[in-house]
Protein backbone atom coordinates (compact mmCIF):
# COMPACT_ATOMS: atom_id res chain seq x y z
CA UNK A 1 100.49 66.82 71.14
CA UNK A 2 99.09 65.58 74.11
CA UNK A 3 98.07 62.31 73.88
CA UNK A 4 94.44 60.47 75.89
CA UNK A 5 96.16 59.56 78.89
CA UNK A 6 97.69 63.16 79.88
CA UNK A 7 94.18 64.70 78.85
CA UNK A 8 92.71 62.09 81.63
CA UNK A 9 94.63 62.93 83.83
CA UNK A 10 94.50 66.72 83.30
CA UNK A 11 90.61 66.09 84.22
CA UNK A 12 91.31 64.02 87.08
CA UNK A 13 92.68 67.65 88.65
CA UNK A 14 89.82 69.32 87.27
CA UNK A 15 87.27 67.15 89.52
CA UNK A 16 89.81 67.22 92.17
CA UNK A 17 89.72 70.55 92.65
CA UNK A 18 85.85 70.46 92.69
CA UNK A 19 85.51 67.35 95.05
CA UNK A 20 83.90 68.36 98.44
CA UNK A 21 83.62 64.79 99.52
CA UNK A 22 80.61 63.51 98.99
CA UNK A 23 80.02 65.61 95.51
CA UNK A 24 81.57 67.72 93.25
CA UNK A 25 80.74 71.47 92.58
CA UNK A 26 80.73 72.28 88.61
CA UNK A 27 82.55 75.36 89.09
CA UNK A 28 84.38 77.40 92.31
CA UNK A 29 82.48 80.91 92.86
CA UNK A 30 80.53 80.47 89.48
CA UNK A 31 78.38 77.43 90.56
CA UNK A 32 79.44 76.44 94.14
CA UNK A 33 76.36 74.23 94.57
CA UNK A 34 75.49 70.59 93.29
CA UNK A 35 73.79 70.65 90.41
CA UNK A 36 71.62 67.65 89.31
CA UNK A 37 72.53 66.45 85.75
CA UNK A 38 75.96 67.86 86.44
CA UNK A 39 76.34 64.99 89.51
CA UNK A 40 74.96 62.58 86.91
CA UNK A 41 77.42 63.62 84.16
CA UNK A 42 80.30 63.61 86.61
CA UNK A 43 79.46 60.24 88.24
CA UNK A 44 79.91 59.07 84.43
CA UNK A 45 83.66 60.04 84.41
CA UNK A 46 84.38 59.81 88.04
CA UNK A 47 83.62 55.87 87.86
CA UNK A 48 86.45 55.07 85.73
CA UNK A 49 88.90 55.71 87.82
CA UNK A 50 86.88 55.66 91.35
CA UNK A 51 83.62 53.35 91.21
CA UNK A 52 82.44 54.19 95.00
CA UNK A 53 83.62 57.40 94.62
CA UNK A 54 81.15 58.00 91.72
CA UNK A 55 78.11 56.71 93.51
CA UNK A 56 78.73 58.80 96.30
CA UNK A 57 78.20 61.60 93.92
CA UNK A 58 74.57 59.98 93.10
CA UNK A 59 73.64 59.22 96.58
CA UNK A 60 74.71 62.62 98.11
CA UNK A 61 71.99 63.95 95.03
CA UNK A 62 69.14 61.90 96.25
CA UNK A 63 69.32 63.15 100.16
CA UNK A 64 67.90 66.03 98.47
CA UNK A 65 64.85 64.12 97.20
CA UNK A 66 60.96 65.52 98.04
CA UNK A 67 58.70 63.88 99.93
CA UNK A 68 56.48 63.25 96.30
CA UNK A 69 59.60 61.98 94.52
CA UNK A 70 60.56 65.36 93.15
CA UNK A 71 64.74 65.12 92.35
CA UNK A 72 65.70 69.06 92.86
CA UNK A 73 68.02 70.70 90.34
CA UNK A 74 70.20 72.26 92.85
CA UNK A 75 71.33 71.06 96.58
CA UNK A 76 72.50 74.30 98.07
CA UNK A 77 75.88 74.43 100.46
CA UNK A 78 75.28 75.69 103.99
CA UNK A 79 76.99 78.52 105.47
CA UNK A 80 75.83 82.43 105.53
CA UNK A 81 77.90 83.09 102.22
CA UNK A 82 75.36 81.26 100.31
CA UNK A 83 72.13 82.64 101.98
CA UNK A 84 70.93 84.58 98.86
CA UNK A 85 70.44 81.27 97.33
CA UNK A 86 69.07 79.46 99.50
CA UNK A 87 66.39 82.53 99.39
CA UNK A 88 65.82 82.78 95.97
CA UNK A 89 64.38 79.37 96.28
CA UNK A 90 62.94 79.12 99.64
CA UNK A 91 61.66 75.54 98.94
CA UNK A 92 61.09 75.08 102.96
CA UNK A 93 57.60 76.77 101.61
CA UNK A 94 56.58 73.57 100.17
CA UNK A 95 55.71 70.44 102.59
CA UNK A 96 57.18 68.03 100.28
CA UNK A 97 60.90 69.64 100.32
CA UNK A 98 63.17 67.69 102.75
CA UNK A 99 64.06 68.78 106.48
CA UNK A 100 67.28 68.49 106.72
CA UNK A 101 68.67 69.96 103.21
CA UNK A 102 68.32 73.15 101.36
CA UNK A 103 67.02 73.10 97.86
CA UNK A 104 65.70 74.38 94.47
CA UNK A 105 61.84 74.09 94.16
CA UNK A 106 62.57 72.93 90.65
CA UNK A 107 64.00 70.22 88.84
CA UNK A 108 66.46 69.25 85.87
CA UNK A 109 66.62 66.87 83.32
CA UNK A 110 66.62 63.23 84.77
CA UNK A 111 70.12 62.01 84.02
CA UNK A 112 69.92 59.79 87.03
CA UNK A 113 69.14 56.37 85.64
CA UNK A 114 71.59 56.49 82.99
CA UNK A 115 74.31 57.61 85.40
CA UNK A 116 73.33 54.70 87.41
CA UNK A 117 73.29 51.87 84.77
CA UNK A 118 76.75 53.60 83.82
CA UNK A 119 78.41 52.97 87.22
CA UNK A 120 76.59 49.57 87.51
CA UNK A 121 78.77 48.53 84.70
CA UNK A 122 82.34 49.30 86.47
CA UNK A 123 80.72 46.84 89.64
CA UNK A 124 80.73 43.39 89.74
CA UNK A 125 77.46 41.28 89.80
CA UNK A 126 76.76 41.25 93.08
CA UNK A 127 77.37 44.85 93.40
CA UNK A 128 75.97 46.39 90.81
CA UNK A 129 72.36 44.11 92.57
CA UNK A 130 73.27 45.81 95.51
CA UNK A 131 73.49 49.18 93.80
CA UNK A 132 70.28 49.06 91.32
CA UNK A 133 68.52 47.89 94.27
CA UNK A 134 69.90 50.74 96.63
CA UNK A 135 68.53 53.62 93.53
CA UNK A 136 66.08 52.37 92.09
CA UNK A 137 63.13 53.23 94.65
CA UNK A 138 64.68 56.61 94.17
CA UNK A 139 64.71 56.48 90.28
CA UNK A 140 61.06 54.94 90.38
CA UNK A 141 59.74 57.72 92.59
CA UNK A 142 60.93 60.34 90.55
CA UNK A 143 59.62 59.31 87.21
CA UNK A 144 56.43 58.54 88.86
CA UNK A 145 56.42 62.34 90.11
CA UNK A 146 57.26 63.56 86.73
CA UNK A 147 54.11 61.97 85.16
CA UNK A 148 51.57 62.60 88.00
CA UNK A 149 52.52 66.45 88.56
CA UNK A 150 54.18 67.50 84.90
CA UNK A 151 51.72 64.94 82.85
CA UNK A 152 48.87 66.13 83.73
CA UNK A 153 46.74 65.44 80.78
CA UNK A 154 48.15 61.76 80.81
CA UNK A 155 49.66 62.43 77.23
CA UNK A 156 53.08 61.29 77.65
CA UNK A 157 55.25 64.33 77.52
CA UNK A 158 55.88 66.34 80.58
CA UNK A 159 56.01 69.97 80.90
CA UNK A 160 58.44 72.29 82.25
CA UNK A 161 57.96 75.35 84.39
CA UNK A 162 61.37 77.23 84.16
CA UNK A 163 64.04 77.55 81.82
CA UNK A 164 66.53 76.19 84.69
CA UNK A 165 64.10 72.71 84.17
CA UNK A 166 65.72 72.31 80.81
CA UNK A 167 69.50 73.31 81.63
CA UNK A 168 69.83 75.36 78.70
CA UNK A 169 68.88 78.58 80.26
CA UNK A 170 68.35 80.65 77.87
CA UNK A 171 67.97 78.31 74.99
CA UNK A 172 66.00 80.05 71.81
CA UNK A 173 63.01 78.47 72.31
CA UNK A 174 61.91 79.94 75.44
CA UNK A 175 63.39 82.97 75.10
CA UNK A 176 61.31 83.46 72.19
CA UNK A 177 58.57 82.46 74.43
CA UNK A 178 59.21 85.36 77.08
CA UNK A 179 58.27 88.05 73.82
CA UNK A 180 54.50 86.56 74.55
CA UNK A 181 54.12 87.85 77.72
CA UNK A 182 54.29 91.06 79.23
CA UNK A 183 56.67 91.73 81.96
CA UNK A 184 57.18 94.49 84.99
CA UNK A 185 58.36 98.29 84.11
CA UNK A 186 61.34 97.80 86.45
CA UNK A 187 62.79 94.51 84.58
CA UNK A 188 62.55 96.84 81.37
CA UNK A 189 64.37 99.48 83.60
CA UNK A 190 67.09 97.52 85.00
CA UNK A 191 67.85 96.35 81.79
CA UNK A 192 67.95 99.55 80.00
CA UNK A 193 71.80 100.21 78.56
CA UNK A 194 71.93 102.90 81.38
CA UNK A 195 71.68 100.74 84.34
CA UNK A 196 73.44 97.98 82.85
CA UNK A 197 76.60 98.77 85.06
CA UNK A 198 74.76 98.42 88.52
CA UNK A 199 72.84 95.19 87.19
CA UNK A 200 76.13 93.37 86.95
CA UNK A 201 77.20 94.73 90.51
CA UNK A 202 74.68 92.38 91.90
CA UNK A 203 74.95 89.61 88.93
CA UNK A 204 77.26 86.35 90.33
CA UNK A 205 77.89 85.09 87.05
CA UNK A 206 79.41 88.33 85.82
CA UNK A 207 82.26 88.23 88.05
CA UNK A 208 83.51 85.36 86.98
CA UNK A 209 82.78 85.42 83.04
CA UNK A 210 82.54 88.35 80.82
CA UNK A 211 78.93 89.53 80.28
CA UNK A 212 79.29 88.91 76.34
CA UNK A 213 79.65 85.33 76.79
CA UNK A 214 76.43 85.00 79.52
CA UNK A 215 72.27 85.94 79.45
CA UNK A 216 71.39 89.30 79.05
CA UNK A 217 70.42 91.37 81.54
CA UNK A 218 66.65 91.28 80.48
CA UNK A 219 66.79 87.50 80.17
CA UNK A 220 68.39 87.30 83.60
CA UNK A 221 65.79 89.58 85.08
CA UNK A 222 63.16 87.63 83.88
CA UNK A 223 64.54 84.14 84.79
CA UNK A 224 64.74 85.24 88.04
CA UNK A 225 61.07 86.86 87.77
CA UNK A 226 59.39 83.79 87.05
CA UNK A 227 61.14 82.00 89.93
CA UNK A 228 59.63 84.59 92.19
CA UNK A 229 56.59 83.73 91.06
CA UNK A 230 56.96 79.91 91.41
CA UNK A 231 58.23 81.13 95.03
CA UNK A 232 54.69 82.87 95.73
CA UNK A 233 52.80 79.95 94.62
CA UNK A 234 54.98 77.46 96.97
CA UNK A 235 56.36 75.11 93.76
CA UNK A 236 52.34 74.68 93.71
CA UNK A 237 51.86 72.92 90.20
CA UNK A 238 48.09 73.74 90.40
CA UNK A 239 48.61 76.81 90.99
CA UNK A 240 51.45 77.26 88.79
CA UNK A 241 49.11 76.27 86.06
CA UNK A 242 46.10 78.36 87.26
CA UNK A 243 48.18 81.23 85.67
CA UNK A 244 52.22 79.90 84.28
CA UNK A 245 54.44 82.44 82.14
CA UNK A 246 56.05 79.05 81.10
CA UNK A 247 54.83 75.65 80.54
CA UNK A 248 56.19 74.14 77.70
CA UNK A 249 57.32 70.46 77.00
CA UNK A 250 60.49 70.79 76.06
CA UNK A 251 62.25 68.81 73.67
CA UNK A 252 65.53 68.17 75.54
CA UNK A 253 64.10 66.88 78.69
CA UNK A 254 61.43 64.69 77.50
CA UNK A 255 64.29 63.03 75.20
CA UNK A 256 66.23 62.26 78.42
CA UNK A 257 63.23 60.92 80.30
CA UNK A 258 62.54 58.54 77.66
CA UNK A 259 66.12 57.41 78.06
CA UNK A 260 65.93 57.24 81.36
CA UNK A 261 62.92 55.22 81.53
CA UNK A 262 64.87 52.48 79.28
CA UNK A 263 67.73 52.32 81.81
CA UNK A 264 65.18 52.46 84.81
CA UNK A 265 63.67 48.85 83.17
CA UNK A 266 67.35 47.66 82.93
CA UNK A 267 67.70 48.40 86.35
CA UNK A 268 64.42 46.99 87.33
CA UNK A 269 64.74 43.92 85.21
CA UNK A 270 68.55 43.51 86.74
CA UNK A 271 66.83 43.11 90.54
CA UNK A 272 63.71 41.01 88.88
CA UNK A 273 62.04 44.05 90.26
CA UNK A 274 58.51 44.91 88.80
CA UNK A 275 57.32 48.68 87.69
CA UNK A 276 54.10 50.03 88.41
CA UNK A 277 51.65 49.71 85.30
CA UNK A 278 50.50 52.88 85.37
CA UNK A 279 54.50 53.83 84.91
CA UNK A 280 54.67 51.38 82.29
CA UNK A 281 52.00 53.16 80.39
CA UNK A 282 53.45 56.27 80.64
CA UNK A 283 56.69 55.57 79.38
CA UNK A 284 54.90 53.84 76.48
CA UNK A 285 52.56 56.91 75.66
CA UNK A 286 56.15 59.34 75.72
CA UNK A 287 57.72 57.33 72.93
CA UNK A 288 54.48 57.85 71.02
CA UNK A 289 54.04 61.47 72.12
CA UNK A 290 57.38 62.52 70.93
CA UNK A 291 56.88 62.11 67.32
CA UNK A 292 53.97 64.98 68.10
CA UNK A 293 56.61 67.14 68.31
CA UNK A 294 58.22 65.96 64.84
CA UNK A 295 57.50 69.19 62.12
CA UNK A 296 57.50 67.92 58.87
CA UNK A 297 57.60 70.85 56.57
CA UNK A 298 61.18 71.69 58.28
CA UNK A 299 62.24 68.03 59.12
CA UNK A 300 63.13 68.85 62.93
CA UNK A 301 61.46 68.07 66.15
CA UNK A 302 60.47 71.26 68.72
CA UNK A 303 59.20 72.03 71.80
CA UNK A 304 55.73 72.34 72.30
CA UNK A 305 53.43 75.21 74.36
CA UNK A 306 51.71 73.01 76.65
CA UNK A 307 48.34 75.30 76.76
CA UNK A 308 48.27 75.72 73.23
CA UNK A 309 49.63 72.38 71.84
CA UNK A 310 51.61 74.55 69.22
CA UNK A 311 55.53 73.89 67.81
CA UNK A 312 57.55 76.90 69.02
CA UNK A 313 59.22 76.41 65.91
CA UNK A 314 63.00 77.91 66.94
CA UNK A 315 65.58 75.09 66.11
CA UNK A 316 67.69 74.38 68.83
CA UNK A 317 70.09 71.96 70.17
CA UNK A 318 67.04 69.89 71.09
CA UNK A 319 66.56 68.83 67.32
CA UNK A 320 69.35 66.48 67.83
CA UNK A 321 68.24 64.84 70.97
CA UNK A 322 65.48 62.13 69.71
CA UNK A 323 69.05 60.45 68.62
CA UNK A 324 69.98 60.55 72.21
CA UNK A 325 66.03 58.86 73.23
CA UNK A 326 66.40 56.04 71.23
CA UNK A 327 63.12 55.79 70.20
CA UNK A 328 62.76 57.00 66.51
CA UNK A 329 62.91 55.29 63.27
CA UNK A 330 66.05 54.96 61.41
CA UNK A 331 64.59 56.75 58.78
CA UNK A 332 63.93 59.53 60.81
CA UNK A 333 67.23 59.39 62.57
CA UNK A 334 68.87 59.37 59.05
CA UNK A 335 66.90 62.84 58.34
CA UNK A 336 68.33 64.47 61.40
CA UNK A 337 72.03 63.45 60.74
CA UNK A 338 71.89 65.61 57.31
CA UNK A 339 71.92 69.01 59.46
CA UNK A 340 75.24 67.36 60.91
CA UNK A 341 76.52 67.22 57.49
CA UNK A 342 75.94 71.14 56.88
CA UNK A 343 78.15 73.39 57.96
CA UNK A 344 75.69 76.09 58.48
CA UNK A 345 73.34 74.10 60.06
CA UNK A 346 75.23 71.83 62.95
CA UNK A 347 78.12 70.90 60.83
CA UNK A 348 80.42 73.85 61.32
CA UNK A 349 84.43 73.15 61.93
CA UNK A 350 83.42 72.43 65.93
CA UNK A 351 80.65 70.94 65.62
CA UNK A 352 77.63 70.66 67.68
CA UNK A 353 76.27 74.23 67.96
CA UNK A 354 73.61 74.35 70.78
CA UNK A 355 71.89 77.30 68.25
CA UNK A 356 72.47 76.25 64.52
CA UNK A 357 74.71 79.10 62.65
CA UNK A 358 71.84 80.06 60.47
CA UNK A 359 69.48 80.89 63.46
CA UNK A 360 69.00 84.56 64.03
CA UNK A 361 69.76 84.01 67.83
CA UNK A 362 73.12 82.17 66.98
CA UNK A 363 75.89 83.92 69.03
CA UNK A 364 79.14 82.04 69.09
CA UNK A 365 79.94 82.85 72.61
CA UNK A 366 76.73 83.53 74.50
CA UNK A 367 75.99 80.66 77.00
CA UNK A 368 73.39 78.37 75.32
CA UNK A 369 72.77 80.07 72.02
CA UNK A 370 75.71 79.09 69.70
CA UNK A 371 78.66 77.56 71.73
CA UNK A 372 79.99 74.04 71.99
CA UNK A 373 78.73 72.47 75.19
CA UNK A 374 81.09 68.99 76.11
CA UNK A 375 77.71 67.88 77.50
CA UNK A 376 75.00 67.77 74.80
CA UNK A 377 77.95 66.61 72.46
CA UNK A 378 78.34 63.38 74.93
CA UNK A 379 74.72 62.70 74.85
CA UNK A 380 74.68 63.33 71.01
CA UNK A 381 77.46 60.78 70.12
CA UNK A 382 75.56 58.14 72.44
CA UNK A 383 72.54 58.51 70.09
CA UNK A 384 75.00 58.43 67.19
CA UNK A 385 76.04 55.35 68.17
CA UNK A 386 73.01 53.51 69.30
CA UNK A 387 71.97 54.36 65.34
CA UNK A 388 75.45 52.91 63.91
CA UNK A 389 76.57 56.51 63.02
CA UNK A 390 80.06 55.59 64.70
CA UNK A 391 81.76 58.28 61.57
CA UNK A 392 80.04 61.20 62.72
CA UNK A 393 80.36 59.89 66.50
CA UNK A 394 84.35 59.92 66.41
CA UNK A 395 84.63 63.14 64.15
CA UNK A 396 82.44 65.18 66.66
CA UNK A 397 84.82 63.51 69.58
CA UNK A 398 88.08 64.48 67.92
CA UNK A 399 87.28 68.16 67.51
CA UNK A 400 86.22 68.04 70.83
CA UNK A 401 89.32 67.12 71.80
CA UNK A 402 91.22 69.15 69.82
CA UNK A 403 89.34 72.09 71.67
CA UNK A 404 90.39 70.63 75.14
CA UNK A 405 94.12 70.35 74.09
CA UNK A 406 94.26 73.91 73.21
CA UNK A 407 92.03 75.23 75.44
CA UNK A 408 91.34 73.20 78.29
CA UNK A 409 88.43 72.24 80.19
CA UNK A 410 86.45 74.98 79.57
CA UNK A 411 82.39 75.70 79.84
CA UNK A 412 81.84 75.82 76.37
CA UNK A 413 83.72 76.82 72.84
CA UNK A 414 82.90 78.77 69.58
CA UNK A 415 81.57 76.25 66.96
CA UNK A 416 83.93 78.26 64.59
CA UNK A 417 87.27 78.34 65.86
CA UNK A 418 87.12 76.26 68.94
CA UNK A 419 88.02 79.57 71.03
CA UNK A 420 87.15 78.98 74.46
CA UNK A 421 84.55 80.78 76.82
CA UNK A 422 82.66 80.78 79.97
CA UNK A 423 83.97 79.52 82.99
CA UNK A 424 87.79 78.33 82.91
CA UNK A 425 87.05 74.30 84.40
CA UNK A 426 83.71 72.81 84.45
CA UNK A 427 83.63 69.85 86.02
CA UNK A 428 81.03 67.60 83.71
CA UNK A 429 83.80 69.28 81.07
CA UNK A 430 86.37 67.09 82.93
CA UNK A 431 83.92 64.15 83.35
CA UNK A 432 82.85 63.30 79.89
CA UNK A 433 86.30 63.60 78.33
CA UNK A 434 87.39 60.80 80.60
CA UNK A 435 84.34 58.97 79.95
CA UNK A 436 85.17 59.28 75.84
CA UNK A 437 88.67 58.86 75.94
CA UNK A 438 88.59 55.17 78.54
């Protein structure tokens, strides 16, 4: 049996083979860009072992930073190889979008203030001033952005325009939100079971992973459909809302802003530095606002449709995540932990399912409705923790390892049997086993 300190170190190779200096790529060929929340979760591990190391990761993220504060979800490589990228985005349309980097238009869940506090804590006094100080117009400028263009009725949640926004692409809940719109003839024909074969010709993923264990064709179609269309408009949020496929305030990323916008007044009060008011008020209203997204005849919490205000009541990982926020009663926190104690629910062998079993989407092995994700389990144990949970904390950590020994650092693993799938490393994989295990 391998015991913590060979499992570190297998990671430490993991991220080595990823490093490209200044940041680390989650996966080769598969994802050979930097990713935003996967910097942040890989600064997290990185820092244990390499403190200035992991805050090069963080400050090679925010050269991609927009002129209004936006924090991009993906910083693309140069070089003619990755060309097609770069033009699926195209975010040179919009003024904001920097000069002198190539980037997504949109943006990810804001990880960044937690990953900063985190290294601040491997730093001694005077350094970790010197870093808050260094980040935190950054951080500041980004959560102001997030209020003032995805808060636009001042209510405290923001809204998302893409699934990519969430990082749980094709997550139940806005899947099931795709079935209210009508979409082109040819995405209908291209994913017909007859073209399927030439889809996947052009389909990155696909090489890499078998199509079983990734979106469908449709859903892939239509993800990259709506980007087109957030292309057109320029990353416009005006016009974006003038006429949006999607714009719902997802569950998952609201519960890490409201996170983040505890660690951002660690860091603030750490440099006796003072936040905006109208900040302030914001992050008060989202602590409110998130218990509008509580459902009480099934005890969980949703996402919402932003136009129509209603629950898109489709549980999901996300049910978990107001552990992860902080904010909520213990009472309510207490309510949530019971679907960790059922096994068909979120309790299975290896637990957490990012689809609960007894959800009609649940599929053990495809992408972001069923398997084990390293990631949301990390940010599930912190809430466990902050709530004195510590049993359930170390149970869902020990099957976690037991996956890695047998499997390695994998993209994600079957809540039933802990039988690997996706891509064969992934770096915040690596990360966040080091973080749990130092």
């Amino acid at each position: 049996m391998e015991e913590p300190a060979d499992i570190i170190a297998g990671a430490r190779e993991v991220l080595r083979a990823s490093d490209k200096g200044d940041y680390t790529i989650p996966a080769a060929g598969l994802y050979p860009h930097q990713w935003l929340w996967d910097s942040c979760f890989i600064s997290i591990g990185i820092r244990h072992y390499d403190v200035e190391r992991a805050q090069k990761e963080i400050k090679s993220l925010l050269r991609g930073q927009w002129l209004n504060g936006m924090l991009p979800h993906i910083i693309f490589l140069p070089g003619r190889e990755h060309y097609r990228d770069r033009e699926l985005f195209r975010a040179d349309l919009n003024p904001n979008s920097p000069n002198n980097v190539a980037t997504s238009g949109l943006t990810q869940p804001p990880m960044v203030a937690e990953a900063v506090v985190k290294i601040g804590e491997k730093l001694s006094l005077v350094e970790k001033h010197s870093w808050f100080k260094s980040t935190y117009p950054h951080i500041v400028r980004y959560h102001e952005w997030l209020y003032a263009e995805r808060d636009p009725h001042d209510e405290g949640l923001t809204l998302q325009v893409h699934p990519w926004e969430t990082g749980l692409d094709n997550t139940p809940p806005w899947m099931r939100a795709l079935k209210d719109h009508k979409f082109p003839l040819w995405i209908r024909i291209l994913s017909s079971k007859l073209l399927e074969p030439a889809v996947h010709l052009v389909r990155r993923d696909t090489r890499f992973v078998r199509s079983s264990e990734r979106l469908t064709n449709f859903e892939t179609l239509v993800l990259f459909s709506v980007q087109r269309r957030l292309k057109r408009k320029a990353y416009d949020i005006d016009k974006i809302l003038d006429h949006s496929i999607f714009a719902i305030e997802d569950i998952n990323f609201n519960c890490i802003l409201i996170r983040a916008n505890h660690q951002l007044k660690q860091i603030a009060k750490a440099i006796d530095a003072k936040l905006p008011e109208k900040l302030l008020e914001s992050m008060r209203k989202s602590e409110a606002a998130l218990e509008s997204l509580w459902d009480e005849q099934t005890k969980q919490y949703y996402s919402r449709n932003f136009v129509t205000h209603n629950l898109i009541i489709e549980p999901s990982i996300g049910a978990l995540m107001p552990l992860y926020a902080g904010c909520i009663s213990k009472e309510r926190a207490a309510e949530l932990i019971e679907m960790l104690h059922q096994s068909k629910v979120f309790g299975p062998k290896f637990p957490v399912p990012s689809v609960p079993l007894n959800s009609s989407w649940f599929d053990p092995h495809r992408y972001w409705q069923g398997p084990v994700w390293i990631n949301t389990n990390w940010l599930i144990i912190e809430g466990l923790k902050r709530y004195g949970f510590e049993k359930e904390a170390e149970h869902i950590k020990m099957q976690m390892i037991q996956m890695i020994k047998k499997s390695g650092f994998r993209e994600y693993f079957s809540p039933i049997d802990g039988s690997p799938a996706g891509s064969r490393t992934l770096s915040w994989s690596a990360a966040l086993m080091i973080d749990l295990l130092s």
